[in-house]
Structure formats: structure tokens, C-alpha cells
PDB file of N, CA and C in Angstrom:
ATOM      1  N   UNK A   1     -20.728  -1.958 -54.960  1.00  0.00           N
ATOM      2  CA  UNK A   1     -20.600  -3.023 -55.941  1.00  0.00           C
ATOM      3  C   UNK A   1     -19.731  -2.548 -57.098  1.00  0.00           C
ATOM      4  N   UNK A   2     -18.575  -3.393 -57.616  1.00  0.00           N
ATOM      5  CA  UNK A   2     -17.938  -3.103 -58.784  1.00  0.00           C
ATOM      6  C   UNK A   2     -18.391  -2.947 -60.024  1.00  0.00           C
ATOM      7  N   UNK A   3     -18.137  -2.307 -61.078  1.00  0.00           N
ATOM      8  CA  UNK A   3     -18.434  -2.273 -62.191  1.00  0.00           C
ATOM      9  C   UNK A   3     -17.344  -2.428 -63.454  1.00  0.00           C
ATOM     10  N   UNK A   4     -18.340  -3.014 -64.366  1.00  0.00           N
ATOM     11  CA  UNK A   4     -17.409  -2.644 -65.844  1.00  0.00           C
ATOM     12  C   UNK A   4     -17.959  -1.513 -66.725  1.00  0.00           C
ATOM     13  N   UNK A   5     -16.477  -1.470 -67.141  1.00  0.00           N
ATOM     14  CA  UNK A   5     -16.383  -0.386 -68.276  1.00  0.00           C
ATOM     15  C   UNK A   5     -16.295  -1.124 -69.613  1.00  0.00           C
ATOM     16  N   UNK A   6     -17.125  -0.715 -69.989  1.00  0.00           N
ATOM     17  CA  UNK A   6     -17.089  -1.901 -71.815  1.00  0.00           C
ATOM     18  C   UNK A   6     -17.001  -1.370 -72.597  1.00  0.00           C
ATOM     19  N   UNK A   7     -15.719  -1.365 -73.785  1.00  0.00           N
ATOM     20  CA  UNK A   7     -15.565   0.164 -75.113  1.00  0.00           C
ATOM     21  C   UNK A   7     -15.563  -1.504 -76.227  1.00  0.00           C
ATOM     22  N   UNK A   8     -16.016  -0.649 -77.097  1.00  0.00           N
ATOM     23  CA  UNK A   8     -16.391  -1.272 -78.027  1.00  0.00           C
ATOM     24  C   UNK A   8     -14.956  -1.368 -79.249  1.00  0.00           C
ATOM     25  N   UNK A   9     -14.378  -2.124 -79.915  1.00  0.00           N
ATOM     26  CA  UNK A   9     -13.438  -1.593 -80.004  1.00  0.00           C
ATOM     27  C   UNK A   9     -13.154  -2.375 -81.609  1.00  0.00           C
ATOM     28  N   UNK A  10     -14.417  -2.881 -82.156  1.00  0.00           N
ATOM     29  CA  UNK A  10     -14.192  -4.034 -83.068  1.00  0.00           C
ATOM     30  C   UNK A  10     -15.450  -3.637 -84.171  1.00  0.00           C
ATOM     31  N   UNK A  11     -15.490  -3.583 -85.096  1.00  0.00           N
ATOM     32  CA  UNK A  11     -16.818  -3.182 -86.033  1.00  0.00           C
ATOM     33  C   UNK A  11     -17.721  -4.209 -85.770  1.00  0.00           C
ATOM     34  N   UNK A  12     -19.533  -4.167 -85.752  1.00  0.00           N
ATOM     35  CA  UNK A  12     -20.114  -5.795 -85.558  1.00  0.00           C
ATOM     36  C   UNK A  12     -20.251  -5.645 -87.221  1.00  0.00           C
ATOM     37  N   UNK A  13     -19.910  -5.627 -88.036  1.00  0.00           N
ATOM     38  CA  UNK A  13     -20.415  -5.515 -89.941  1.00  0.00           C
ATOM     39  C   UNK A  13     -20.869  -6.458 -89.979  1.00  0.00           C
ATOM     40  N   UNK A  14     -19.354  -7.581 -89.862  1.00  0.00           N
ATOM     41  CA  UNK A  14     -19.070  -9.104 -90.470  1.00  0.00           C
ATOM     42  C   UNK A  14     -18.920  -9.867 -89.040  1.00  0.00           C
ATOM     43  N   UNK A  15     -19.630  -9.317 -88.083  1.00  0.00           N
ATOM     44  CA  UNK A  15     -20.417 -10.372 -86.664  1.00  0.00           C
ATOM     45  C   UNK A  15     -21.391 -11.250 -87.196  1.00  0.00           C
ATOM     46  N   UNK A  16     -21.627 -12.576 -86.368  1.00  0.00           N
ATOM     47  CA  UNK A  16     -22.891 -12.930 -86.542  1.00  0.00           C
ATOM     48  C   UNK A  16     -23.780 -12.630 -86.032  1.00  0.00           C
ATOM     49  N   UNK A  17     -24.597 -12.545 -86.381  1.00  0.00           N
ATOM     50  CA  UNK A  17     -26.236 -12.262 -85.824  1.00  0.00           C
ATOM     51  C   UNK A  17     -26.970 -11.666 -84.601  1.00  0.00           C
ATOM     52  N   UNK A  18     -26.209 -13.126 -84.102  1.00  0.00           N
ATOM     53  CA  UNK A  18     -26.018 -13.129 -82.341  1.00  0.00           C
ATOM     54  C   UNK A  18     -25.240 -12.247 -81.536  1.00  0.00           C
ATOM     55  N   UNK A  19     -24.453 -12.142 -82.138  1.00  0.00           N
ATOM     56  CA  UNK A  19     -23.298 -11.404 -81.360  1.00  0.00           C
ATOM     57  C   UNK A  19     -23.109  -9.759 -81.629  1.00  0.00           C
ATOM     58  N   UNK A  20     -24.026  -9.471 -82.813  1.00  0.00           N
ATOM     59  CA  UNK A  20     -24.603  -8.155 -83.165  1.00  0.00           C
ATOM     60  C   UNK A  20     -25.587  -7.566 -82.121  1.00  0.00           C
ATOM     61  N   UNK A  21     -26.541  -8.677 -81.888  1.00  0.00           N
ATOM     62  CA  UNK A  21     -27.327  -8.381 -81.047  1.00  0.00           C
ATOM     63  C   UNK A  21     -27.036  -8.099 -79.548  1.00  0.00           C
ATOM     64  N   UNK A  22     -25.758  -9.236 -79.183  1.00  0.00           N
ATOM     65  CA  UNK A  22     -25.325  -8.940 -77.592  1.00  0.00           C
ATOM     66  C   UNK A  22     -25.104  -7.675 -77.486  1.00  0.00           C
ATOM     67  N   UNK A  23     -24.075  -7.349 -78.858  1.00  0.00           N
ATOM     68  CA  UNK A  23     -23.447  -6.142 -78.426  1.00  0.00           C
ATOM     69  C   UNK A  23     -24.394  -5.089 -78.335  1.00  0.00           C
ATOM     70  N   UNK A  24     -25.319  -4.864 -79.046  1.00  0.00           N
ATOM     71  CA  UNK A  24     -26.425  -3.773 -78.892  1.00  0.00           C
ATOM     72  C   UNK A  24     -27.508  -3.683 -77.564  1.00  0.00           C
ATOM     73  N   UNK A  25     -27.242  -5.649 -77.203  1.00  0.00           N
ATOM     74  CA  UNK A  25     -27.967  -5.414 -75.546  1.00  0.00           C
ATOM     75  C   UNK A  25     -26.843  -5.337 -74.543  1.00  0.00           C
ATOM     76  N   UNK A  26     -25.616  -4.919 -75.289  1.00  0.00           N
ATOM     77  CA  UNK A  26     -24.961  -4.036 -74.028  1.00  0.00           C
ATOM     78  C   UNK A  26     -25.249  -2.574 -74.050  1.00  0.00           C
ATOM     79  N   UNK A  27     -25.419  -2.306 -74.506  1.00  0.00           N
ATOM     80  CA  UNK A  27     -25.886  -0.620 -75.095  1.00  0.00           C
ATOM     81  C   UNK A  27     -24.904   0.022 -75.689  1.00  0.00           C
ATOM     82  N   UNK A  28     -24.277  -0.782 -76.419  1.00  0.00           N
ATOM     83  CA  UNK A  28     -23.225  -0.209 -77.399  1.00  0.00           C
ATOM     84  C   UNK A  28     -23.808  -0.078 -78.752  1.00  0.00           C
ATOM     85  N   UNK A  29     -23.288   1.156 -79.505  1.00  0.00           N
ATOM     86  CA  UNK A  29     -23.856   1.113 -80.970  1.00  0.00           C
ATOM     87  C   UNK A  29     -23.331   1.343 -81.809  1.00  0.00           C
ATOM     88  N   UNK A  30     -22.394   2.719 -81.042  1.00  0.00           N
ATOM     89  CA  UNK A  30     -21.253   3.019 -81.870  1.00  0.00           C
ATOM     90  C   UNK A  30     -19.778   2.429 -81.775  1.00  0.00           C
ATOM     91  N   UNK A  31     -18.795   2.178 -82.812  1.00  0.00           N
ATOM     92  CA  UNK A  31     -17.151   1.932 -82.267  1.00  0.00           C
ATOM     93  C   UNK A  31     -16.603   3.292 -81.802  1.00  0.00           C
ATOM     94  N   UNK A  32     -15.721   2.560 -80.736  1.00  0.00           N
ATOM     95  CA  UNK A  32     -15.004   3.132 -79.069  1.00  0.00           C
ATOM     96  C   UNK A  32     -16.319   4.080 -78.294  1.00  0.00           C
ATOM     97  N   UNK A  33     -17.169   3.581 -78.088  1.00  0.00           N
ATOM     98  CA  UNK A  33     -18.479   3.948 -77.547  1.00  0.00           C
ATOM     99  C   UNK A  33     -18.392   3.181 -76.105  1.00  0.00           C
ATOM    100  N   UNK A  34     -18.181   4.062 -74.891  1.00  0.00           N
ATOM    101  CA  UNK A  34     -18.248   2.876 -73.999  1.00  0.00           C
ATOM    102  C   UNK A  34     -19.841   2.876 -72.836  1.00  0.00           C
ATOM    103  N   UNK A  35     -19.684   2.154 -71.654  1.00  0.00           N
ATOM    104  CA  UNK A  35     -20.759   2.133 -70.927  1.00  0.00           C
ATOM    105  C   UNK A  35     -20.350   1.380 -69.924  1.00  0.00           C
ATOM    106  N   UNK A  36     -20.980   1.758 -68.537  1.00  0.00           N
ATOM    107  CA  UNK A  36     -20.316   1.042 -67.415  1.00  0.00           C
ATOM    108  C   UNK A  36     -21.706   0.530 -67.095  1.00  0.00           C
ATOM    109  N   UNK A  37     -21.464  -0.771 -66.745  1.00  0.00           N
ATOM    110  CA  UNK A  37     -22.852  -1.424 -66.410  1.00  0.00           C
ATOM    111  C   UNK A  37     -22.276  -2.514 -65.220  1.00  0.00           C
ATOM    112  N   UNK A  38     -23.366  -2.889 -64.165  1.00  0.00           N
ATOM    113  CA  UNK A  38     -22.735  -3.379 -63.062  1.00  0.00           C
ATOM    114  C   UNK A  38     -22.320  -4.870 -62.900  1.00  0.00           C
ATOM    115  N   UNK A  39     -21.647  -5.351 -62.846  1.00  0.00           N
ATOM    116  CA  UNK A  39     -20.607  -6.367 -62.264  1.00  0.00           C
ATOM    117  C   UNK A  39     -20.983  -7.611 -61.811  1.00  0.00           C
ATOM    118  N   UNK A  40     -21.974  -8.553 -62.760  1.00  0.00           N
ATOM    119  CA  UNK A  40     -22.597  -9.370 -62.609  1.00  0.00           C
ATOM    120  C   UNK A  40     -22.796 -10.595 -63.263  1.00  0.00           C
ATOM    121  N   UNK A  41     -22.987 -12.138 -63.043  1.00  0.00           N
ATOM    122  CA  UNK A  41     -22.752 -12.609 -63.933  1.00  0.00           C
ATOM    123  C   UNK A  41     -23.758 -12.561 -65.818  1.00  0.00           C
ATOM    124  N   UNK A  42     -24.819 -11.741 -65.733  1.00  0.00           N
ATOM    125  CA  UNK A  42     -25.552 -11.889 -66.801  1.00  0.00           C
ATOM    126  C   UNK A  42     -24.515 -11.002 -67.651  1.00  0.00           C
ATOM    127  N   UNK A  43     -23.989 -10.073 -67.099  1.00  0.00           N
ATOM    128  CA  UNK A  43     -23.025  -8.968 -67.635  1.00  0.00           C
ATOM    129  C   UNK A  43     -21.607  -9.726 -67.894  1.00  0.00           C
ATOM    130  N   UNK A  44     -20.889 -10.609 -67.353  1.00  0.00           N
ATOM    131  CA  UNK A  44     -19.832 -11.336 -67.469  1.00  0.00           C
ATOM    132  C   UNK A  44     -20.145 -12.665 -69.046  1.00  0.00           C
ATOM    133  N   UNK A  45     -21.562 -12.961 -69.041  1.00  0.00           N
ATOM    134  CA  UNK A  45     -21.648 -13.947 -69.746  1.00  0.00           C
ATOM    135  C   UNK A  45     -21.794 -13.263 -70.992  1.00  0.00           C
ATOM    136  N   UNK A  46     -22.229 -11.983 -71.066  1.00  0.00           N
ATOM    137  CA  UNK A  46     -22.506 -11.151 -72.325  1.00  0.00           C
ATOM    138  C   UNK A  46     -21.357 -10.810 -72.859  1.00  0.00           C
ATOM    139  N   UNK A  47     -20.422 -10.396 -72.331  1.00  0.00           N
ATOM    140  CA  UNK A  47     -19.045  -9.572 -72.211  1.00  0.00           C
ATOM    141  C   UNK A  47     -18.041 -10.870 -72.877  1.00  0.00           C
ATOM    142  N   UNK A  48     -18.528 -12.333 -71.958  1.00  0.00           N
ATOM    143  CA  UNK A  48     -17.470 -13.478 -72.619  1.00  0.00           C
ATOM    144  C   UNK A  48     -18.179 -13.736 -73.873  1.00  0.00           C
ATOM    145  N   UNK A  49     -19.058 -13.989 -74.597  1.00  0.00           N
ATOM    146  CA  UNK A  49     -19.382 -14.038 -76.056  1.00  0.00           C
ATOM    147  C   UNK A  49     -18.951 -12.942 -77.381  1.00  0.00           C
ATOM    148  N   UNK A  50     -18.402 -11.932 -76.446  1.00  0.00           N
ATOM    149  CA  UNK A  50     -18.208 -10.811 -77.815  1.00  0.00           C
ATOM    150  C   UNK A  50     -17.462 -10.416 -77.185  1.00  0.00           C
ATOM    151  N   UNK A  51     -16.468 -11.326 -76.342  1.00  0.00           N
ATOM    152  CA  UNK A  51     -14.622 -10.368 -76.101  1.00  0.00           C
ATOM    153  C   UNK A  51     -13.973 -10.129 -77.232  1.00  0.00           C
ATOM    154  N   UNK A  52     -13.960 -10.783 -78.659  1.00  0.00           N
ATOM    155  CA  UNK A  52     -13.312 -10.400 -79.503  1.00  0.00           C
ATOM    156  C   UNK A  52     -14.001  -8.968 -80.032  1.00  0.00           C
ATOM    157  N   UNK A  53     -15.039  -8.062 -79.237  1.00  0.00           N
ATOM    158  CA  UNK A  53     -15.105  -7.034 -79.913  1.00  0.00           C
ATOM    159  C   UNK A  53     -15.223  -6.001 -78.705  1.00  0.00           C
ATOM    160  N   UNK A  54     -14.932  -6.597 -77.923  1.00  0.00           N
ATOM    161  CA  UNK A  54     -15.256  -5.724 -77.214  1.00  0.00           C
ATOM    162  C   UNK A  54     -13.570  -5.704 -76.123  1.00  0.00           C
ATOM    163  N   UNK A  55     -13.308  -3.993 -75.421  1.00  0.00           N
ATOM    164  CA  UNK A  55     -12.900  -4.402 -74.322  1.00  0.00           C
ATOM    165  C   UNK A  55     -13.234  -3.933 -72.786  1.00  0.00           C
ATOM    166  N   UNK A  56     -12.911  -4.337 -71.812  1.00  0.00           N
ATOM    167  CA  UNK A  56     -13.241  -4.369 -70.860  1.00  0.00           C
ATOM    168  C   UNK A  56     -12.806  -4.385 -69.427  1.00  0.00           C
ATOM    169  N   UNK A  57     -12.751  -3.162 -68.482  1.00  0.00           N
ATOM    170  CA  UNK A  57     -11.878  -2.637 -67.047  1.00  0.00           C
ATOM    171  C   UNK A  57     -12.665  -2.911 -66.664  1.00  0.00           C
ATOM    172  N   UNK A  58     -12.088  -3.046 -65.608  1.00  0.00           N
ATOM    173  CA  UNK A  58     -13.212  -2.981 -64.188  1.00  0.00           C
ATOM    174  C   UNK A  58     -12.873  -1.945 -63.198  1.00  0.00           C
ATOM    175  N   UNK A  59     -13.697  -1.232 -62.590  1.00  0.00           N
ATOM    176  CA  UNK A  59     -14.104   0.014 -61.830  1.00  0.00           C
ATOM    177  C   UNK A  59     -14.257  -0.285 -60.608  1.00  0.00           C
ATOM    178  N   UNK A  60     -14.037   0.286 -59.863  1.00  0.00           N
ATOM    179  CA  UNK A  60     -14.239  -0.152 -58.505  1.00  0.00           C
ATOM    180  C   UNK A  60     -15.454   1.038 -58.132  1.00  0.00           C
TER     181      UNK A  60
END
């Protein structure tokens, strides 16, 4: 099964709320902090709400 690679690449300071929180239930905490997590849509829907902070490869 494929995976993503997700680096964080955006400060959450001046995020909202929500989108502070996605990013921390990706398991990101720190900026350019990354994590490969697997290739799915709960992971695709997380990833499309906080593309402006985040970026994102995919792994085979």
C-alpha cells in the first residue's frame, strides 16, 4: 500500500482552531517536521484541509 510523506512547512500561530488541531492529528508539531502515514482517504481529507500548511509526496 502507498504512502504519504507530510512536512509541515507553514507555522499553525495565526491557523484556525481547526486546522491547528488537524495538523497535530497528523502528528506534526514541529515546522519541516515530517511523517509518513498510509494512503487513505481519512488521511487525504486531513491533508486537503491544511494544504496551505502543509506539503505532501507520495511514497510508494
Amino acid at each position: 500500500m502507498a504512502n504519504l510523506k507530510i512536512t509541515l512547512v507553514k507555522s499553525t500561530i495565526g491557523a484556525v482552531p481547526k486546522h491547528k488541531r488537524t495538523v497535530e492529528a497528523l502528528g506534526l508539531k514541529k515546522l519541516n517536521k515530517t511523517v509518513v502515514l498510509p494512503d487513505n482517504a481519512a488521511t487525504r481529507g486531513m491533508v486537503q484541509q491544511v494544504r496551505h500548511l502543509v506539503k505532501v509526496e507520495e511514497e510508494a
